[in-house]
Protein backbone atom coordinates (compact mmCIF):
# COMPACT_ATOMS: atom_id res chain seq x y z
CA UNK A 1 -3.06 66.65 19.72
CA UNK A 2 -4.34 68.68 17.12
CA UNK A 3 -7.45 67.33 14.71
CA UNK A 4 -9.89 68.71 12.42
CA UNK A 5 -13.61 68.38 13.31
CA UNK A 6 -16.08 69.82 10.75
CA UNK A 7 -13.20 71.54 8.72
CA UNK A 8 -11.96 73.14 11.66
CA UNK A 9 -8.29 72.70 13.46
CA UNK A 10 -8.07 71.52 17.07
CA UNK A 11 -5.59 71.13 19.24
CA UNK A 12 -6.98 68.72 22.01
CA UNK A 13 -5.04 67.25 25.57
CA UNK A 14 -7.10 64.85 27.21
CA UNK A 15 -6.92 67.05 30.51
CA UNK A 16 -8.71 69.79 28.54
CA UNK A 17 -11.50 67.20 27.28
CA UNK A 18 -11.64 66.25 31.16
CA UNK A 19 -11.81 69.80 32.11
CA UNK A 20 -14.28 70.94 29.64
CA UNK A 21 -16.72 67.79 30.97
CA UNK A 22 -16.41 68.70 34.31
CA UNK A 23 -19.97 69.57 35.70
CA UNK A 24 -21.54 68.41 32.13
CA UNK A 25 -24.33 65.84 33.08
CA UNK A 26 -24.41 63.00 30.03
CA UNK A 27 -27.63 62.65 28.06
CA UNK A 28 -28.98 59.14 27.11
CA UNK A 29 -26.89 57.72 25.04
CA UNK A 30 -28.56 55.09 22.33
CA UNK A 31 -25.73 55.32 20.28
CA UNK A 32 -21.95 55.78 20.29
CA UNK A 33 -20.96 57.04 23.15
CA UNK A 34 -17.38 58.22 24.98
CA UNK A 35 -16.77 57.04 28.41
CA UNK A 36 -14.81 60.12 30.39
CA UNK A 37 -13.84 59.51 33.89
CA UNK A 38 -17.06 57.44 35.18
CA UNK A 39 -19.70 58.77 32.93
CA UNK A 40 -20.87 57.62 29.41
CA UNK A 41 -21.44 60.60 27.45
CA UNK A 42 -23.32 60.73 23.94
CA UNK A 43 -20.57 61.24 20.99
CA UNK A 44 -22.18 64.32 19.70
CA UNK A 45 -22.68 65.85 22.89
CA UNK A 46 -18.80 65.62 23.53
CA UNK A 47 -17.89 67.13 20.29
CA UNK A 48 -20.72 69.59 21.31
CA UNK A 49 -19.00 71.01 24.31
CA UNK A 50 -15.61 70.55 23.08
CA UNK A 51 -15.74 72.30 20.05
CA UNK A 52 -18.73 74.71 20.76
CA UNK A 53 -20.15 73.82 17.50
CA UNK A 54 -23.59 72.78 16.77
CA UNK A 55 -24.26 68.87 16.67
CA UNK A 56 -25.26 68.85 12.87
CA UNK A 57 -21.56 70.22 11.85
CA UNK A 58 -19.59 67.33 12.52
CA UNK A 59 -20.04 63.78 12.00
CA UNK A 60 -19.63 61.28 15.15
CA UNK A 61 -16.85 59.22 13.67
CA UNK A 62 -14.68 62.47 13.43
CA UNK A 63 -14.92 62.85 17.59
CA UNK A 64 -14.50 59.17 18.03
CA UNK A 65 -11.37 59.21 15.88
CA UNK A 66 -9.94 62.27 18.15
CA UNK A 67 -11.37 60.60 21.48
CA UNK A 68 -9.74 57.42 20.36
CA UNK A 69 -6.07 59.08 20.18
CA UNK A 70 -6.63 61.08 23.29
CA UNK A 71 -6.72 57.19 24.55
CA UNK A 72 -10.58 57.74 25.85
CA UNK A 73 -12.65 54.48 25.56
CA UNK A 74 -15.66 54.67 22.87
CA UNK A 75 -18.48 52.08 22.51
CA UNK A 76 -21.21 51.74 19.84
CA UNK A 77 -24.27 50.75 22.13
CA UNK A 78 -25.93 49.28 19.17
CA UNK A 79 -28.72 46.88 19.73
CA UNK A 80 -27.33 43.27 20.15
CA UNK A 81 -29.07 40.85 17.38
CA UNK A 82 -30.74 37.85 18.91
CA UNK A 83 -28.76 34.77 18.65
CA UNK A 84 -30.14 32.59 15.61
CA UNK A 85 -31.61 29.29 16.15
CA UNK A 86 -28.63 26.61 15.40
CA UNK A 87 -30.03 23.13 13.09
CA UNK A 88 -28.47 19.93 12.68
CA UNK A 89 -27.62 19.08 9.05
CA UNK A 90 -30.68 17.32 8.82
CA UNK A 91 -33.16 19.50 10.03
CA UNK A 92 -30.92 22.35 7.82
CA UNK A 93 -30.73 20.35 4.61
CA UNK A 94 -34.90 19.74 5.25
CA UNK A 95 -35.19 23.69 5.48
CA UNK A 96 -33.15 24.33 2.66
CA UNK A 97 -35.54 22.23 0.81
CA UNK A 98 -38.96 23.47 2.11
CA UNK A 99 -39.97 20.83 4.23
CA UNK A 100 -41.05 21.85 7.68
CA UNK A 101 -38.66 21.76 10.37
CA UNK A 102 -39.24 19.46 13.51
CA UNK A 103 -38.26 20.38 16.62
């Protein structure tokens, strides 16, 4: 599949990703991140090794978009917001208006 990653053309097989992560050992990954075989590899350190390009010359949506078509699975590992505290249209109508809530 060829794609363009920080102006540059590509042409990409999902064997060659698999070969080129062969032996790579994934870095924490607090953000988006690629799942290749059984290991969850960082975005940017995929593009890294697959394009031989330093991490600040691409973006991570440009290697998601090409690991998406080569049919990898990607993830965004962002933090999951705490669920928010459900009222009863009393006890919402009473906060709406100031008064203190009762439990």
């Amino acid at each position: 599949m060829r794609c363009v990653i920080a102006r540059f053309p590509f042409d990409l097989t999902r064997s060659g990703v698999l070969e080129s992560m062969k032996g790579i050992k994934p870095e924490h990954a607090p953000g988006e991140c690629v799942i290749i075989g059984r290991r969850t590899y960082p975005v940017k350190q995929v593009g890294q090794v697959i394009t031989r390009q330093d991490r600040r010359d691409f973006s991570a949506g440009e290697v998601l978009r090409a690991m998406t078509q080569l049919g990898f699975t990607c993830r965004d590992l962002a933090p999951v917001p705490a669920p928010t505290r459900v009222l009863n249209p009393v006890h919402q109508a009473s906060a709406m208006l100031g008064a203190p809530v009762a439990a």
